[in-house]
Protein backbone atom coordinates (compact mmCIF):
# COMPACT_ATOMS: atom_id res chain seq x y z
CA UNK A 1 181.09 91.93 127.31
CA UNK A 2 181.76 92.29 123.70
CA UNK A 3 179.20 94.97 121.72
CA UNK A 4 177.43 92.65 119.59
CA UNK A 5 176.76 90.08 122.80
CA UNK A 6 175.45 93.23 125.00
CA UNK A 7 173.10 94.68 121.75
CA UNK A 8 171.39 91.03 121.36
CA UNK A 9 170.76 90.83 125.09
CA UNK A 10 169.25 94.23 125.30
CA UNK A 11 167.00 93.34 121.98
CA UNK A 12 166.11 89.60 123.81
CA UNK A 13 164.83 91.79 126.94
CA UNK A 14 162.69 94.01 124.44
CA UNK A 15 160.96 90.77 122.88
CA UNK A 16 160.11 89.37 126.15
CA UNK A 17 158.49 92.97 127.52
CA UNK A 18 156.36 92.88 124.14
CA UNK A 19 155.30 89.25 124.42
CA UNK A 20 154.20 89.58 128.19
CA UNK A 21 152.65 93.02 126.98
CA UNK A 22 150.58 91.20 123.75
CA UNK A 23 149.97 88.36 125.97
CA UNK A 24 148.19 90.58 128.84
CA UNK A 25 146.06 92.70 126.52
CA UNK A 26 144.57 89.60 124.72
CA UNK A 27 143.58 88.46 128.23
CA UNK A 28 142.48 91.50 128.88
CA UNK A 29 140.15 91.33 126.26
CA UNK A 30 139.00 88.02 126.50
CA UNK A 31 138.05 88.74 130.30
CA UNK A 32 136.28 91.98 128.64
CA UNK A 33 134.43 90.24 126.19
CA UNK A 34 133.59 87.22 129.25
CA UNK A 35 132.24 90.03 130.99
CA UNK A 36 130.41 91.95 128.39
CA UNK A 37 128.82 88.78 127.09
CA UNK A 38 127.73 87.24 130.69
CA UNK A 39 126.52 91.04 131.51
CA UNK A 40 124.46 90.73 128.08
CA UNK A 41 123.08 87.07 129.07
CA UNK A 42 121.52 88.05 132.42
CA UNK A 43 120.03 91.51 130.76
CA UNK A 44 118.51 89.18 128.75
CA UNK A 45 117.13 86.89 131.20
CA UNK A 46 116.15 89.81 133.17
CA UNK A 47 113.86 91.32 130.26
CA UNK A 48 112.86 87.73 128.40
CA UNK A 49 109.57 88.77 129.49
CA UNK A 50 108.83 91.94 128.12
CA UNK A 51 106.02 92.33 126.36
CA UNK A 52 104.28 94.57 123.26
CA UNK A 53 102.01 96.66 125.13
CA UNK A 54 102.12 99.15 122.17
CA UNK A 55 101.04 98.79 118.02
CA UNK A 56 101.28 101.78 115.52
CA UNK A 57 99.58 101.44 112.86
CA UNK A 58 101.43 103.82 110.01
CA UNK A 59 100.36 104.66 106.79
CA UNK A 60 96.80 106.13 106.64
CA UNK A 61 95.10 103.62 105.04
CA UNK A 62 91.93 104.76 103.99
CA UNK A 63 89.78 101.13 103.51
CA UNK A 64 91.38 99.37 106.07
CA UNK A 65 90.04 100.09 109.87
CA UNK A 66 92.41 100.23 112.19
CA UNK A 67 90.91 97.82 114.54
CA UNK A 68 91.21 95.08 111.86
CA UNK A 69 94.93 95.66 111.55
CA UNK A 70 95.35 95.44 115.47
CA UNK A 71 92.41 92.14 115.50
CA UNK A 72 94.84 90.16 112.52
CA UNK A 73 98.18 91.02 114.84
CA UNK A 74 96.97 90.17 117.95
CA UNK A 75 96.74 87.17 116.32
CA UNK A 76 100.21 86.56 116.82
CA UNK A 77 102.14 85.52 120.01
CA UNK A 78 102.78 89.33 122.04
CA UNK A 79 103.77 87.38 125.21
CA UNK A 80 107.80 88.22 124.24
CA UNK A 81 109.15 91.01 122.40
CA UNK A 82 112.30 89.19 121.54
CA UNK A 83 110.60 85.75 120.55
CA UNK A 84 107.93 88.19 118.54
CA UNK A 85 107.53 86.33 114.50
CA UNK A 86 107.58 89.58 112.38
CA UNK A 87 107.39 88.09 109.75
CA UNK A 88 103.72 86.02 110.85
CA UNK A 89 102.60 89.82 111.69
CA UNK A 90 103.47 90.88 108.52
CA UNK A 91 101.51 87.93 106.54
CA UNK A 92 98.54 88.42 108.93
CA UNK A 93 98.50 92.28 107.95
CA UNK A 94 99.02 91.23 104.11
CA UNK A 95 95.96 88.53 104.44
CA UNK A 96 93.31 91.87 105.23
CA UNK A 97 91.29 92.18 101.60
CA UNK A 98 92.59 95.92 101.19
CA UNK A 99 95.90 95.83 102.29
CA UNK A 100 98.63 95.59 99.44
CA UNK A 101 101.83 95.29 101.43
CA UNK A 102 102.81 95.56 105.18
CA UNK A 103 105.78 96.32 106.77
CA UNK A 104 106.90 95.65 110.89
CA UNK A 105 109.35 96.73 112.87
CA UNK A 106 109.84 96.46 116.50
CA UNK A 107 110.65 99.11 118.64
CA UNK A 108 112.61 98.83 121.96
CA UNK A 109 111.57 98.10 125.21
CA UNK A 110 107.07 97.71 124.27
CA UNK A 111 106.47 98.77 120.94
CA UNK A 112 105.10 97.33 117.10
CA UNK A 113 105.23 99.92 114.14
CA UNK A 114 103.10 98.15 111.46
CA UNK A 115 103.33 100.69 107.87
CA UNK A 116 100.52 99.86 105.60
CA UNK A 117 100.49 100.25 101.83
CA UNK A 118 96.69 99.62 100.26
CA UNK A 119 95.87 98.38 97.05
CA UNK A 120 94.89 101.23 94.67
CA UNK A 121 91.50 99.80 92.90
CA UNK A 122 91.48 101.54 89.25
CA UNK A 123 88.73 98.73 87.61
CA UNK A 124 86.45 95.85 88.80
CA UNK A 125 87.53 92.74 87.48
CA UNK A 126 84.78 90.18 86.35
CA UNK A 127 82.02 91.64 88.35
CA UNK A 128 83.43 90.30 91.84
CA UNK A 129 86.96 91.24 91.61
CA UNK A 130 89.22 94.67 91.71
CA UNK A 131 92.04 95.29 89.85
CA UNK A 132 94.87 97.69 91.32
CA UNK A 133 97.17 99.77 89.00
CA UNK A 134 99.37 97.55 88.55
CA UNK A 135 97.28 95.00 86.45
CA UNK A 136 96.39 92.99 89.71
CA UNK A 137 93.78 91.07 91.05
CA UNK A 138 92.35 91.58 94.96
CA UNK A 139 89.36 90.32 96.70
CA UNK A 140 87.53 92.89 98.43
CA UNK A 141 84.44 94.68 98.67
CA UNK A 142 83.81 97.56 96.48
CA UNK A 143 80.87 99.31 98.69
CA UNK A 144 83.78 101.36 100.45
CA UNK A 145 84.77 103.13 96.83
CA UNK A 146 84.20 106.59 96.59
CA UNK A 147 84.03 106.72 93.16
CA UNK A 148 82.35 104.52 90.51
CA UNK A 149 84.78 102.04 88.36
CA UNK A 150 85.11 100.83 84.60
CA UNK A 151 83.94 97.13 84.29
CA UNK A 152 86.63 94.95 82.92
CA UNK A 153 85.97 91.58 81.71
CA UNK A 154 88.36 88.61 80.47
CA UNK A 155 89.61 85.04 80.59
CA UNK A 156 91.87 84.48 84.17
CA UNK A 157 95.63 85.69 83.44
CA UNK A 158 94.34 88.89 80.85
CA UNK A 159 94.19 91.27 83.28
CA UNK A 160 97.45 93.18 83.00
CA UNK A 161 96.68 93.40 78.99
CA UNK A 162 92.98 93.91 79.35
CA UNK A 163 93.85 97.32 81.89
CA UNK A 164 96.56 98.48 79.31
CA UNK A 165 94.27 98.59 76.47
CA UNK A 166 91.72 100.10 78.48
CA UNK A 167 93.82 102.96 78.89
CA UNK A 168 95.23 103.33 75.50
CA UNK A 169 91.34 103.24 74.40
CA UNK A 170 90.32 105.33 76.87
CA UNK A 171 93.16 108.24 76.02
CA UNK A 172 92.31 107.40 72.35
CA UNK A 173 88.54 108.16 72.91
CA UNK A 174 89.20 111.58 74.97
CA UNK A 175 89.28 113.43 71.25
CA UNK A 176 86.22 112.83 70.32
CA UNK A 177 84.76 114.14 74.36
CA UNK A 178 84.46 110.14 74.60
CA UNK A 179 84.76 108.02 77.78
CA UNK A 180 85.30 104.32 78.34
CA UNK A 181 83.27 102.58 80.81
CA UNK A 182 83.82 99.07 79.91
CA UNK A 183 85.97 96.90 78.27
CA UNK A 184 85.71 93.21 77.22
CA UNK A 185 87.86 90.37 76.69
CA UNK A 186 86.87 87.11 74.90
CA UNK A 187 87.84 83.42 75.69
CA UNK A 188 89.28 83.75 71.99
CA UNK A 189 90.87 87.66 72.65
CA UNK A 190 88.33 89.30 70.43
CA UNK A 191 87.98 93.03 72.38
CA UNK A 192 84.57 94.89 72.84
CA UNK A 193 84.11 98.13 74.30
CA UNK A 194 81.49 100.02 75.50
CA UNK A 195 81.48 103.89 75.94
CA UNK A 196 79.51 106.08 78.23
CA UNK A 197 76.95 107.22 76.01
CA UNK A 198 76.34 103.75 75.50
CA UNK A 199 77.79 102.63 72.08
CA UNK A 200 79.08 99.05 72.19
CA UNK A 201 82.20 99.36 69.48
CA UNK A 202 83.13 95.19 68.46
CA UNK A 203 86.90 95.48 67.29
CA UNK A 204 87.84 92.16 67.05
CA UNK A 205 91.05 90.13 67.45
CA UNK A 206 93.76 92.02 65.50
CA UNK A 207 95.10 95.77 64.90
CA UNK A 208 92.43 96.80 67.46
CA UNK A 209 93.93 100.33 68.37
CA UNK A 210 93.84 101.06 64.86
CA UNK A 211 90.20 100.08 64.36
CA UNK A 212 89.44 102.74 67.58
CA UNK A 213 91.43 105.02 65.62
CA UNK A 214 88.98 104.45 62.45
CA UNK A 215 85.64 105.17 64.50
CA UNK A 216 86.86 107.67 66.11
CA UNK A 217 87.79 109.70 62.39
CA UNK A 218 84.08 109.15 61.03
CA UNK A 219 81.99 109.89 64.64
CA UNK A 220 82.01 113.53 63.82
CA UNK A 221 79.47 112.15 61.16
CA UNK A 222 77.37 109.47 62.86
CA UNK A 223 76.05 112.31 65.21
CA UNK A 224 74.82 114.38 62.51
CA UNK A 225 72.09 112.30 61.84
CA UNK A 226 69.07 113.63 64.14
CA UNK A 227 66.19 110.79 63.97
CA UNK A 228 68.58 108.09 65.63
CA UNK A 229 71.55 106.90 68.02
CA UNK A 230 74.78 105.02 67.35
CA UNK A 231 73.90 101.94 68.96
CA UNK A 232 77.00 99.27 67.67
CA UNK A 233 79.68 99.99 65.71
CA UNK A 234 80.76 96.85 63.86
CA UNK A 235 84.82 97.75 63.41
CA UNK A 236 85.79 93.87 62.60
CA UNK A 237 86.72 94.75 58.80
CA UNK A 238 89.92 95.25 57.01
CA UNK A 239 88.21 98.46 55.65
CA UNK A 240 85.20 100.02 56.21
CA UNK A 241 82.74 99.40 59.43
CA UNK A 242 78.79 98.61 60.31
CA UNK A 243 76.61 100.83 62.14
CA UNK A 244 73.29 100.33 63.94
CA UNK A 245 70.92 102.92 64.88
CA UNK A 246 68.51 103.29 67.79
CA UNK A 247 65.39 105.40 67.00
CA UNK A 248 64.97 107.99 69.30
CA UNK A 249 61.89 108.68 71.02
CA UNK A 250 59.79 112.28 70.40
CA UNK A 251 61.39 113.94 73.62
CA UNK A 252 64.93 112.31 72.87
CA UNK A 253 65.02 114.12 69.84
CA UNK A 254 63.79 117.34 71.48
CA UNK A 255 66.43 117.14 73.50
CA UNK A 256 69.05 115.71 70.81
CA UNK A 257 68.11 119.22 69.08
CA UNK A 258 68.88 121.44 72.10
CA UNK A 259 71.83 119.93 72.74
């Protein structure tokens, strides 16, 4: 048989070995993955019925019992960990007055990790609301707070603003051994302020930090005088400012003069 005859029947043998090779590993692997995926199918038949018979609640939250997490998820449908809504648990956690944001996760074969983030309440809003630190408004009840809060007060959609001027005010103030207590807001956005040894400073609509800036330079002189009390500080000028008094009583001056 002439060379070049003889070399292209050798390399026509070689192509069929590697065709019948390829064409028995993809089969192979289709049988593999027929097997893997009907193995799969009855495992999940088998379990379809498993159940949460476990909830962690993670977190720590400190307003939020426990038991009302676990009430508002039980809510939910437990009957099948696979058909199990996370989402629906995690809007039933998020409903609970306290609770900021909620996060679930299931955990293989029984088991429901629920991490809780709470608000963080840093004012009362309007009386019946709370703000949290990020300018925020939540409904819930205030008995639970260990400490007491400034009152903030202002039209529906101020309350971002109104909580960042409280706290440039209330930095401001700390010079003069000042605190804020309250702060309010106007339908027309003129500011009022009221500080804990009860002076009510009215500040108006415009340049308002620099108007705190203004009573707090001439204080050091309004407590000199010994027969009366700052009462309201009238800061609503281009210039200047109006001041009325409160006449103290015999033993408020007594003690006016110790202090």
């Amino acid at each position: 048989m002439h060379p070049f005859l003889e070399k292209a029947q050798q390399l026509k043998q070689q192509l069929n070995w590697s065709l019948i090779f390829g064409v028995s590993f993809f089969l192979v692997v289709v049988f593999s993955i027929v097997q893997i995926t009907s193995g799969v199918r009855q495992w999940l038949v088998e379990n379809k019925d498993a159940q949460i018979k476990h909830l962690a609640v993670l977190g720590k939250p400190q307003y939020t019992d426990e038991k009302a997490i676990i009430s508002a998820i039980k809510k939910a449908d437990l009957s099948s960990f696979f058909d199990l809504d996370v989402k629906k648990i995690q809007h039933l956690v998020q409903d609970l007055p306290w609770v900021a944001t909620a996060s679930v996760r299931k955990q293989w074969p029984d088991t429901l990790q629920v991490y809780v983030v709470e608000h963080h309440a840093v004012a009362i809003w309007n009386s019946d609301l709370l703000l949290n630190q990020s300018g925020e408004v939540f409904e819930a009840s205030s008995d639970k707070l260990s400490e007491q809060l400034p009152q903030l007060y202002g039209p529906e959609g101020s309350e971002l603003e109104a909580w960042g001027a409280f706290k440039q005010f209330d930095g401001m103030l700390k010079v003069n051994n000042l605190k804020l207590t309250s702060l309010a807001l106007s339908e027309r956005f003129s500011w009022q302020l009221w500080l804990d040894n009860g002076i009510r400073l009215k500040l108006g609509r415009k340049e308002k930090a620099k108007r705190v800036q203004r009573f707090i330079d001439v204080y050091p002189r309004m407590e000199k005088r010994a027969d009366a009390q700052v009462d309201v500080v009238d800061l609503r000028y281009d210039t200047g400012l109006a001041v009325s008094w409160k006449l103290l009583e015999e033993a408020q001056l007594q003690n006016k003069s110790k202090a």
